[in-house]
N, C-alpha and C. Protein backbone atom coordinates (compact mmCIF):
# COMPACT_ATOMS: atom_id res chain seq x y z
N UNK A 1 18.14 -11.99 -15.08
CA UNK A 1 17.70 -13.09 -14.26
C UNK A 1 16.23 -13.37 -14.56
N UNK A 2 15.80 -14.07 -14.93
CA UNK A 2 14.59 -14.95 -15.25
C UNK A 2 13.67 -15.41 -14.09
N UNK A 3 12.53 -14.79 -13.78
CA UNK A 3 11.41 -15.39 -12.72
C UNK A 3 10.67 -16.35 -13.20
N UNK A 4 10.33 -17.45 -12.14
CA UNK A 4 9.35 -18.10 -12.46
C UNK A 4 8.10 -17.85 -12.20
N UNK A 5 6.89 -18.43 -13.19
CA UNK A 5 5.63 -17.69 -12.81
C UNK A 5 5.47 -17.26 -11.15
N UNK A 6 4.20 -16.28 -11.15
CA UNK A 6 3.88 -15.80 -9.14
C UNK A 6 2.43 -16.68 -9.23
N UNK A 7 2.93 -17.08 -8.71
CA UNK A 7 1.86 -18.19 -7.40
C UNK A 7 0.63 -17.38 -7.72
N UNK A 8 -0.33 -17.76 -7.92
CA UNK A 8 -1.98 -16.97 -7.53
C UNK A 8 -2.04 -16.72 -6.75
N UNK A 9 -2.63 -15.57 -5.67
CA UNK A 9 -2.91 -15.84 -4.54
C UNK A 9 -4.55 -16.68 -3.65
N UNK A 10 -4.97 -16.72 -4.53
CA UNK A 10 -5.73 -18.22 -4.00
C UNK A 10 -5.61 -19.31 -4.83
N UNK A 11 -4.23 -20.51 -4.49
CA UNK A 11 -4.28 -21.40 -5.27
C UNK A 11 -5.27 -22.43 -4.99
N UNK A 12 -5.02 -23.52 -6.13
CA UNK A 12 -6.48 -23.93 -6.11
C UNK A 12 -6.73 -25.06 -5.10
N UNK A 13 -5.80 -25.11 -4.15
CA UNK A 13 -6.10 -26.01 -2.79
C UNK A 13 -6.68 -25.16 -1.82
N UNK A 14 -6.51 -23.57 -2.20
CA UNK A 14 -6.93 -22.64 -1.23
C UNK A 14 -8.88 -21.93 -1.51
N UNK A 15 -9.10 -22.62 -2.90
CA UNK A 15 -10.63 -21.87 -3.59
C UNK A 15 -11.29 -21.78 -2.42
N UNK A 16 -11.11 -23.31 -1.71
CA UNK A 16 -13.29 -23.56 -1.24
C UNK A 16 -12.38 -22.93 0.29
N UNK A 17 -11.37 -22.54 1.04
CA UNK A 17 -11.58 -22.14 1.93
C UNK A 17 -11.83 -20.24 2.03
N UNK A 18 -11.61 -19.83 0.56
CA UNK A 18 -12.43 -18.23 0.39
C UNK A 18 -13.23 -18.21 0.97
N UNK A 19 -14.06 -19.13 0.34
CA UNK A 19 -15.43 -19.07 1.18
C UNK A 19 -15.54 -19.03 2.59
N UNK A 20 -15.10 -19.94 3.05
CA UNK A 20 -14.87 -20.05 4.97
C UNK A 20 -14.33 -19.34 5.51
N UNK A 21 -13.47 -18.01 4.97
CA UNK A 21 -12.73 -17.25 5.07
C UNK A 21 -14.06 -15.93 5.37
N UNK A 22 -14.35 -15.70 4.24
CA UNK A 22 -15.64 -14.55 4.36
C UNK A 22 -16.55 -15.29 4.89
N UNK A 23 -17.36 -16.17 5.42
CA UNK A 23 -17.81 -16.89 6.48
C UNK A 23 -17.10 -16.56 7.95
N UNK A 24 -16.19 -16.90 8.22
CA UNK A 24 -15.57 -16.67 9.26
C UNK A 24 -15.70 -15.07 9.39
N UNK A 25 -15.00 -13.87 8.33
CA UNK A 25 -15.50 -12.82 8.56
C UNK A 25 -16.70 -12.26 8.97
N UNK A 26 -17.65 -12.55 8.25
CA UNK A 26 -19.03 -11.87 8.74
C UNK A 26 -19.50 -12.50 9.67
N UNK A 27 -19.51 -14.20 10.37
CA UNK A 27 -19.54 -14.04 11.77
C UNK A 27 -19.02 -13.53 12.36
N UNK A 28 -17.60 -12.89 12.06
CA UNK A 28 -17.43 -11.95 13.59
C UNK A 28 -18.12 -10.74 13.05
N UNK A 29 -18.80 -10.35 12.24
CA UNK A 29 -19.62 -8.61 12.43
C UNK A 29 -20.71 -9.00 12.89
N UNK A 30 -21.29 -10.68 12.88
CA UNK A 30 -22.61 -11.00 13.31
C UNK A 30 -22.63 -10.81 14.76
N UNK A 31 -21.52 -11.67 15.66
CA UNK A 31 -21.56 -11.82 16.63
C UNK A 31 -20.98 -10.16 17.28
N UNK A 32 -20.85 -9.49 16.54
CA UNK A 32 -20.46 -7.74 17.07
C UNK A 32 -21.65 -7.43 17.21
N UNK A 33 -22.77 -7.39 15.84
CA UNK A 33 -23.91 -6.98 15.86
C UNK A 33 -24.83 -7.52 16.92
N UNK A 34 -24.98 -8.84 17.14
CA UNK A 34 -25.65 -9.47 17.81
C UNK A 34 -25.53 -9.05 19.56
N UNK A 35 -24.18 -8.48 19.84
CA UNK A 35 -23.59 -7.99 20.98
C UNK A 35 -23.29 -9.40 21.44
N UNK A 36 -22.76 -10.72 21.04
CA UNK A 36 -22.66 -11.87 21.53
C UNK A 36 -21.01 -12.26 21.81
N UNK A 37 -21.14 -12.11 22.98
CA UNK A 37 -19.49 -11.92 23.52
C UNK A 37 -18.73 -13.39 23.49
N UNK A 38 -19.87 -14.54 23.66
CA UNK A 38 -19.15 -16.13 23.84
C UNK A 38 -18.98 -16.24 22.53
N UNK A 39 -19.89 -15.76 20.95
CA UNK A 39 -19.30 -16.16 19.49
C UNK A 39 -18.31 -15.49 19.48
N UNK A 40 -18.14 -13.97 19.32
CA UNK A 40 -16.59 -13.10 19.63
C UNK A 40 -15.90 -14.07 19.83
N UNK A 41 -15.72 -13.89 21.18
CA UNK A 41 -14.44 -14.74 21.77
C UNK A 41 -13.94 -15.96 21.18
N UNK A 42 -14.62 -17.19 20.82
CA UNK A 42 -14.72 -17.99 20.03
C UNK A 42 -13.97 -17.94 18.90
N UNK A 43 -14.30 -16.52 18.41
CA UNK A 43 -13.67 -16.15 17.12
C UNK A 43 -12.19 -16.26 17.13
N UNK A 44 -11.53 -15.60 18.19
CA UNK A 44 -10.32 -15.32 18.44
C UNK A 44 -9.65 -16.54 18.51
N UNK A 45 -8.13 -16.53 18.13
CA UNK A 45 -6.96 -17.38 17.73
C UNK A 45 -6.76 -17.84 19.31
N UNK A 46 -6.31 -19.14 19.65
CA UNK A 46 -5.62 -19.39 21.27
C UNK A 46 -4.50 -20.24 21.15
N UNK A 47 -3.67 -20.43 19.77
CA UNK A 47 -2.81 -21.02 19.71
C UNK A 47 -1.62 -19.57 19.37
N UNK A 48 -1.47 -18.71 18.77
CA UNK A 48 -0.71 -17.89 18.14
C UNK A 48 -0.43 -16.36 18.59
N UNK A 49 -0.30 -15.42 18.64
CA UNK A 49 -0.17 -14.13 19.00
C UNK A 49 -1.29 -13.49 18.29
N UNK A 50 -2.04 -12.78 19.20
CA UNK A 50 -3.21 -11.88 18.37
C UNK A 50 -2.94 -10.23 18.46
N UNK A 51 -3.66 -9.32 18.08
CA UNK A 51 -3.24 -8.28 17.95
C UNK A 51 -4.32 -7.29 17.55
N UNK A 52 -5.00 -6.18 18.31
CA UNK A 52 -6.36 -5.47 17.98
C UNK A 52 -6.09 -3.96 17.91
N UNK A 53 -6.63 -3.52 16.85
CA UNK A 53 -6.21 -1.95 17.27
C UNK A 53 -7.69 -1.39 16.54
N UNK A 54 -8.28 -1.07 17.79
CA UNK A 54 -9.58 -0.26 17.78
C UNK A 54 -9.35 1.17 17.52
N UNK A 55 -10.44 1.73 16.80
CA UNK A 55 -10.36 3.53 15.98
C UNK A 55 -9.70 4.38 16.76
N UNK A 56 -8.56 4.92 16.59
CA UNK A 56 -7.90 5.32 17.51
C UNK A 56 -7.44 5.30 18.79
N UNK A 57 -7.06 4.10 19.07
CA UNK A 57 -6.86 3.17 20.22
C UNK A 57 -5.14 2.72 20.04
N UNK A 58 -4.39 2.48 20.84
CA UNK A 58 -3.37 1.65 20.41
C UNK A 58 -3.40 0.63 20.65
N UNK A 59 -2.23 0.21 20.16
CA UNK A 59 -2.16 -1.43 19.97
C UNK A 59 -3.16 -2.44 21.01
N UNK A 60 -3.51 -3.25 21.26
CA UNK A 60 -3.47 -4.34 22.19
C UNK A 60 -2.63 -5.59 21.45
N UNK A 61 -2.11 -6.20 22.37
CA UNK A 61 -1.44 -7.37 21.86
C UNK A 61 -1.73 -8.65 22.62
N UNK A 62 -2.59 -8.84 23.32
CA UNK A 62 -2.58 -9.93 24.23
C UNK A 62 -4.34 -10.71 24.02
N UNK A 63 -4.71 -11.87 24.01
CA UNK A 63 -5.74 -12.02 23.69
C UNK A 63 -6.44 -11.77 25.10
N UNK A 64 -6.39 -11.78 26.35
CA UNK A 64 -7.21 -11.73 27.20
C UNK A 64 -7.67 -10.00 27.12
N UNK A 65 -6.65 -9.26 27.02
CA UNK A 65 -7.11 -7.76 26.88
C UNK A 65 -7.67 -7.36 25.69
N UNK A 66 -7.64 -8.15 24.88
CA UNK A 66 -8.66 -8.16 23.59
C UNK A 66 -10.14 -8.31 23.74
N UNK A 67 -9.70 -9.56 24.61
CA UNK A 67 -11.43 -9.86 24.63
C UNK A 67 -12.24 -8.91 25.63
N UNK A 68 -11.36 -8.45 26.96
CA UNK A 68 -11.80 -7.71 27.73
C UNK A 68 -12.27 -5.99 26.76
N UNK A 69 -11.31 -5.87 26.18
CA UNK A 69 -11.90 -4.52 24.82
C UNK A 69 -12.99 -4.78 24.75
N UNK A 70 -13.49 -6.31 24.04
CA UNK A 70 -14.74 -6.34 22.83
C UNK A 70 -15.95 -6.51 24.08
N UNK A 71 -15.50 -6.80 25.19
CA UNK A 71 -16.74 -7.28 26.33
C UNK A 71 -17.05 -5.68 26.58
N UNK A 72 -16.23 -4.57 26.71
CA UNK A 72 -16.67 -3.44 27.46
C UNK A 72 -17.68 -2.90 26.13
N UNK A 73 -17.08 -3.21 24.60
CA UNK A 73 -17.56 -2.18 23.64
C UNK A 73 -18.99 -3.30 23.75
N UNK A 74 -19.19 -4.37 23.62
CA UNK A 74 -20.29 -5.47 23.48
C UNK A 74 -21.62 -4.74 24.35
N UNK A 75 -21.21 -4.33 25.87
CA UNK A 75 -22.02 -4.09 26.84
C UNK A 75 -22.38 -2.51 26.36
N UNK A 76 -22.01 -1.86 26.13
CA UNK A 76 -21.84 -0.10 26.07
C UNK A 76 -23.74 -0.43 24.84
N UNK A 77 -24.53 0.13 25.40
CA UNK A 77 -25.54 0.28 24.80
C UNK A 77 -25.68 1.08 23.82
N UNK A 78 -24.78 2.02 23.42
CA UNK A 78 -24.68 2.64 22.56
C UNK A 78 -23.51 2.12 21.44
N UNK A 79 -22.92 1.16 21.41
CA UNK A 79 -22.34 0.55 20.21
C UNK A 79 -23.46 0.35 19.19
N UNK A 80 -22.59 0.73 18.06
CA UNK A 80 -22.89 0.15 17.04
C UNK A 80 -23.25 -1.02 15.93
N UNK A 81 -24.43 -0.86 15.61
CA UNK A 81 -24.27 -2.97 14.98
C UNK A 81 -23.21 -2.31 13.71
N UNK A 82 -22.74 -3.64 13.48
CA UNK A 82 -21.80 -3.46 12.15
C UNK A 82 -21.53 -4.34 11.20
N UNK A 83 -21.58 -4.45 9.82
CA UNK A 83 -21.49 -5.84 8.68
C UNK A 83 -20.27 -5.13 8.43
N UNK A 84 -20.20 -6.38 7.07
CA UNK A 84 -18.94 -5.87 6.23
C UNK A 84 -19.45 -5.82 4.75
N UNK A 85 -18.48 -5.01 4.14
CA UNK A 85 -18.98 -5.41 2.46
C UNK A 85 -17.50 -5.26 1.82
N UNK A 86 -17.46 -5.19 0.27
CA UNK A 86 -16.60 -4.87 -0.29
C UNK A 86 -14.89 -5.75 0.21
N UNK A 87 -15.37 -7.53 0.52
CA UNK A 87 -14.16 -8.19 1.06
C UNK A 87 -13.73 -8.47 -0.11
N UNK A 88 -12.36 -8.29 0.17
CA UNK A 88 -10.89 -8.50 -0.44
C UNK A 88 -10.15 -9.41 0.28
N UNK A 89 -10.28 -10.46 -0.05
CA UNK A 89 -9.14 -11.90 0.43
C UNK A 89 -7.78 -12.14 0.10
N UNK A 90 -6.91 -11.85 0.69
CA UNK A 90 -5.51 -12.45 0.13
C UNK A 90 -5.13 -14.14 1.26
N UNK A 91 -4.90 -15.38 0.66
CA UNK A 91 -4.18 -16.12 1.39
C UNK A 91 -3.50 -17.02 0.43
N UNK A 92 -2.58 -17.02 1.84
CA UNK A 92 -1.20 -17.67 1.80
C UNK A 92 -1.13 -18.79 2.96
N UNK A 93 -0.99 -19.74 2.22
CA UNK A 93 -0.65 -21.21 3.38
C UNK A 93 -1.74 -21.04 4.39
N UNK A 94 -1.61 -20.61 6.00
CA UNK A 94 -2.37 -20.78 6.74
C UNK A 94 -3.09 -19.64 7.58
N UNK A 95 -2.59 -18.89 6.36
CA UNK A 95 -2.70 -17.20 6.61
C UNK A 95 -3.68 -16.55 5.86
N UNK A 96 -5.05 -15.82 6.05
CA UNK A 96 -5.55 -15.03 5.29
C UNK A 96 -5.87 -13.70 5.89
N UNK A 97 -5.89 -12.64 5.10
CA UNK A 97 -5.94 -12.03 5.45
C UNK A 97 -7.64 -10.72 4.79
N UNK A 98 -8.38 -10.31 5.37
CA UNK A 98 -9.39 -10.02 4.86
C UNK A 98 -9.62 -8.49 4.73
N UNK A 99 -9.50 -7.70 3.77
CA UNK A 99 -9.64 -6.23 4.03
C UNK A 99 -11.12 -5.67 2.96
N UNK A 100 -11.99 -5.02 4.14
CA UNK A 100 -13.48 -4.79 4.01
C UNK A 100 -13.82 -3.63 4.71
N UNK A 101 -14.59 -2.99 4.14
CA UNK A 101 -15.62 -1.88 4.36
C UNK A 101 -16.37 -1.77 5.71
N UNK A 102 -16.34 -1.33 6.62
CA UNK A 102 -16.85 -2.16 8.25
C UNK A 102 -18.62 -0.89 7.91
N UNK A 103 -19.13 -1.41 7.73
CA UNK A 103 -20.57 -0.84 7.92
C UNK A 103 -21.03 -0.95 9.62
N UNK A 104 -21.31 0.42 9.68
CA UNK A 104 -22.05 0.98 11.12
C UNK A 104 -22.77 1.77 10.97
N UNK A 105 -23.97 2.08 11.81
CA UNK A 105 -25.32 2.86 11.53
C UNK A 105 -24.34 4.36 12.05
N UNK A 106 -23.11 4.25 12.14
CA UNK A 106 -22.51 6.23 12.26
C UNK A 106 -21.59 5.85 10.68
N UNK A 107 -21.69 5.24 10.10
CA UNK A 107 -20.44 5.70 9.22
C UNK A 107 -19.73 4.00 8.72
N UNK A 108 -18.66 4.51 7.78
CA UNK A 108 -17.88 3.43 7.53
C UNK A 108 -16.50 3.59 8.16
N UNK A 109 -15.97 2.35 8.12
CA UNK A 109 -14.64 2.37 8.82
C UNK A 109 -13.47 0.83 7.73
N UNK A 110 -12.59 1.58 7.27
CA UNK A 110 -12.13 0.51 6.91
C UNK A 110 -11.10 -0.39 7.59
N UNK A 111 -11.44 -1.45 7.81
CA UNK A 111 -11.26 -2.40 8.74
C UNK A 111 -9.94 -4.01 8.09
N UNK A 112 -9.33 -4.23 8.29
CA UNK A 112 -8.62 -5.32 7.85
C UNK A 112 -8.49 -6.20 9.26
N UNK A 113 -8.52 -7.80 9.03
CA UNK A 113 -9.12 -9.18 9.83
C UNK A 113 -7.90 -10.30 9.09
N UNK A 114 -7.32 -10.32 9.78
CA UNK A 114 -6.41 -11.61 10.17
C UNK A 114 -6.74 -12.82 10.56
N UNK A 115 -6.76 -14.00 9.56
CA UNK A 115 -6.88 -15.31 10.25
C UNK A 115 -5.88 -16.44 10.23
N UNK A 116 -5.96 -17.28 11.14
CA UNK A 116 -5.15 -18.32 10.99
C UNK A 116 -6.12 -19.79 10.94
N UNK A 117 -5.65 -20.31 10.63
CA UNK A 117 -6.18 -21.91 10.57
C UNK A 117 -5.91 -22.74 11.80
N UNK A 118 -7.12 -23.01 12.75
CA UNK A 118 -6.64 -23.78 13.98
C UNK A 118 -7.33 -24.95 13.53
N UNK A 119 -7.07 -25.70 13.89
CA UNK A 119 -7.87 -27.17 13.72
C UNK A 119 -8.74 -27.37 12.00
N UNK A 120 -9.97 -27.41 12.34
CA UNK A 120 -11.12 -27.13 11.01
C UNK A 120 -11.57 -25.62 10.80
N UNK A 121 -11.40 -24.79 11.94
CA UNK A 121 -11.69 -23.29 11.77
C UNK A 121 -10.89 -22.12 11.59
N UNK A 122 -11.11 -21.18 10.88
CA UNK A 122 -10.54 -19.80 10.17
C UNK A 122 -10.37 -19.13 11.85
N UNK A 123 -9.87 -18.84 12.63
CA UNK A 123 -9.97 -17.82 14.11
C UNK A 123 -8.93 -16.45 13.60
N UNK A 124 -9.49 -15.46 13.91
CA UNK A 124 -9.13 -13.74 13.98
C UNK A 124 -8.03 -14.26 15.12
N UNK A 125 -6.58 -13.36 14.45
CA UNK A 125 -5.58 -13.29 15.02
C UNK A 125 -4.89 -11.75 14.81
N UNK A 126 -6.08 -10.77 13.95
CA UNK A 126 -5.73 -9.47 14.05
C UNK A 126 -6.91 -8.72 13.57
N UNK A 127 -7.17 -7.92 14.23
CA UNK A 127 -8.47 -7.38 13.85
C UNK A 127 -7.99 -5.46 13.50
N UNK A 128 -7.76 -4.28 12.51
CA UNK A 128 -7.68 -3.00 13.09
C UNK A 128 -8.51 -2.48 11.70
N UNK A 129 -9.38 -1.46 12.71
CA UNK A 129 -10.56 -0.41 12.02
C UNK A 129 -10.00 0.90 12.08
N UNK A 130 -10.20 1.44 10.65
CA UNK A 130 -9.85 3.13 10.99
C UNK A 130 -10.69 3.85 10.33
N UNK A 131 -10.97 4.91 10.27
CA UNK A 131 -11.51 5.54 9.58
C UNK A 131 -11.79 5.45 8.00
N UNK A 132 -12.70 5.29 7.31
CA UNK A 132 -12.89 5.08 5.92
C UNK A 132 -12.47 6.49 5.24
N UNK A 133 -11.67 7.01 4.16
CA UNK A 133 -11.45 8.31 3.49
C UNK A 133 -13.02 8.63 2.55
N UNK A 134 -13.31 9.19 2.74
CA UNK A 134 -14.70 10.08 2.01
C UNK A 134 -14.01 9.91 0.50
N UNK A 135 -15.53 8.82 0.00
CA UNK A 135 -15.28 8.80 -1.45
C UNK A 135 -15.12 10.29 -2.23
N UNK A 136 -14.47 10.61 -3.29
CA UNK A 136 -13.96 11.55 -4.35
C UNK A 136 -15.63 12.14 -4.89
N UNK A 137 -15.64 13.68 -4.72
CA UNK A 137 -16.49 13.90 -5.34
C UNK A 137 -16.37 14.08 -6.81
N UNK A 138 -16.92 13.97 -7.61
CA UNK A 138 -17.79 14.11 -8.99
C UNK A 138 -16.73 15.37 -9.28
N UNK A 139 -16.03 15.58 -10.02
CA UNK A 139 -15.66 16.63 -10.61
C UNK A 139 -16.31 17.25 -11.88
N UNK A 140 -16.31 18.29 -12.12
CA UNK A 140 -16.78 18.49 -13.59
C UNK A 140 -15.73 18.53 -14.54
N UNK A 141 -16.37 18.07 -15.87
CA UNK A 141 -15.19 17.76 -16.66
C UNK A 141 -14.17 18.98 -17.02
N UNK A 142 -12.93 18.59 -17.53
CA UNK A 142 -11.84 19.45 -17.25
C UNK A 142 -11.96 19.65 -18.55
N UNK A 143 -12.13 21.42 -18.82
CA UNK A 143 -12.18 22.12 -20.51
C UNK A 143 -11.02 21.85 -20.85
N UNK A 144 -10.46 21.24 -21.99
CA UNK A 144 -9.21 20.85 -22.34
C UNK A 144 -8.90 21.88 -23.54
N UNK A 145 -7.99 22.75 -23.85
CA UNK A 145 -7.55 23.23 -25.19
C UNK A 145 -7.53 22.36 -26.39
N UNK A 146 -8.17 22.15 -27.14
CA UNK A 146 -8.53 21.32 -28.07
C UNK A 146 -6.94 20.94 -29.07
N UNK A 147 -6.06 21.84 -29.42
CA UNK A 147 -5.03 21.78 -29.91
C UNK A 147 -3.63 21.21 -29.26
N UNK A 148 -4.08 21.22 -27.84
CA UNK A 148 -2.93 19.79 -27.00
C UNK A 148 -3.22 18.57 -27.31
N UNK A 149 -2.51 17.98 -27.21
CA UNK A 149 -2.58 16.76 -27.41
C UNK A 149 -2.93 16.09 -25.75
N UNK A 150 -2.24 16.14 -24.97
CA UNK A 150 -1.69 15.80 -23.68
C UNK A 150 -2.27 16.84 -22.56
């Protein structure tokens, strides 16, 4: 059976909204950092089902208990500011999806961000952070028997 070519995943009606895409991402680490609970909220989807799962937290599924999450962590004086780096974009139709490096002054956390397309704006319709795995240390090189091949 014979396939036809696979779709890119950013075709080229989708280029210039990459951009608005990682735009839309790093305002929401701005408005985390900033502790600004009305951009947050803002951020969030109000047409669709949203869905948050904070570092060892379970699920939330409802946007009002979402936002009530990000208002308690927003206020807590001891949160963390946090960017992103290292974004990876996949979209599809009205769907993107963003998986990035969550930078915090304790550590990294790797984090993946769900958006949908409401009107003219990208809005978070899934947000979950977990723990980043500790990059691979440096090994020293492996003495090989010179007479293997393999």
């Amino acid at each position: 059976m014979t396939r036809g070519p696979i779709p890119p995943l950013v075709a080229s009606s989708q280029e210039d909204d990459h951009e608005a895409i990682i735009a839309a991402n790093r305002a929401f680490y701005a408005a985390f950092s900033r502790r600004d609970f009305e951009a947050l909220a803002q951020m969030w989807a109000t047409t669709v089902p949203v869905a948050c799962v904070h570092p060892g937290q379970p699920a939330i599924l409802d946007r009002e208990t979402i936002l009530r999450s990000w208002q308690a962590i927003l206020r807590n004086p001891h949160a963390p500011k946090a960017g992103a780096s290292d974004e990876f974009v996949i979209v599809r139709g009205g769907l993107a999806i963003v998986v990035c490096r969550e930078i915090l002054s304790v550590g990294h956390l790797i984090a993946t961000n769900a958006f949908v397309r409401e009107g003219d704006a990208w809005r978070m319709v899934h947000h979950h952070a977990a723990p980043a795995p500790q990059a691979p240390t440096a090994q020293p090189p492996e003495r090989r028997d010179p007479r293997k091949l393999h």
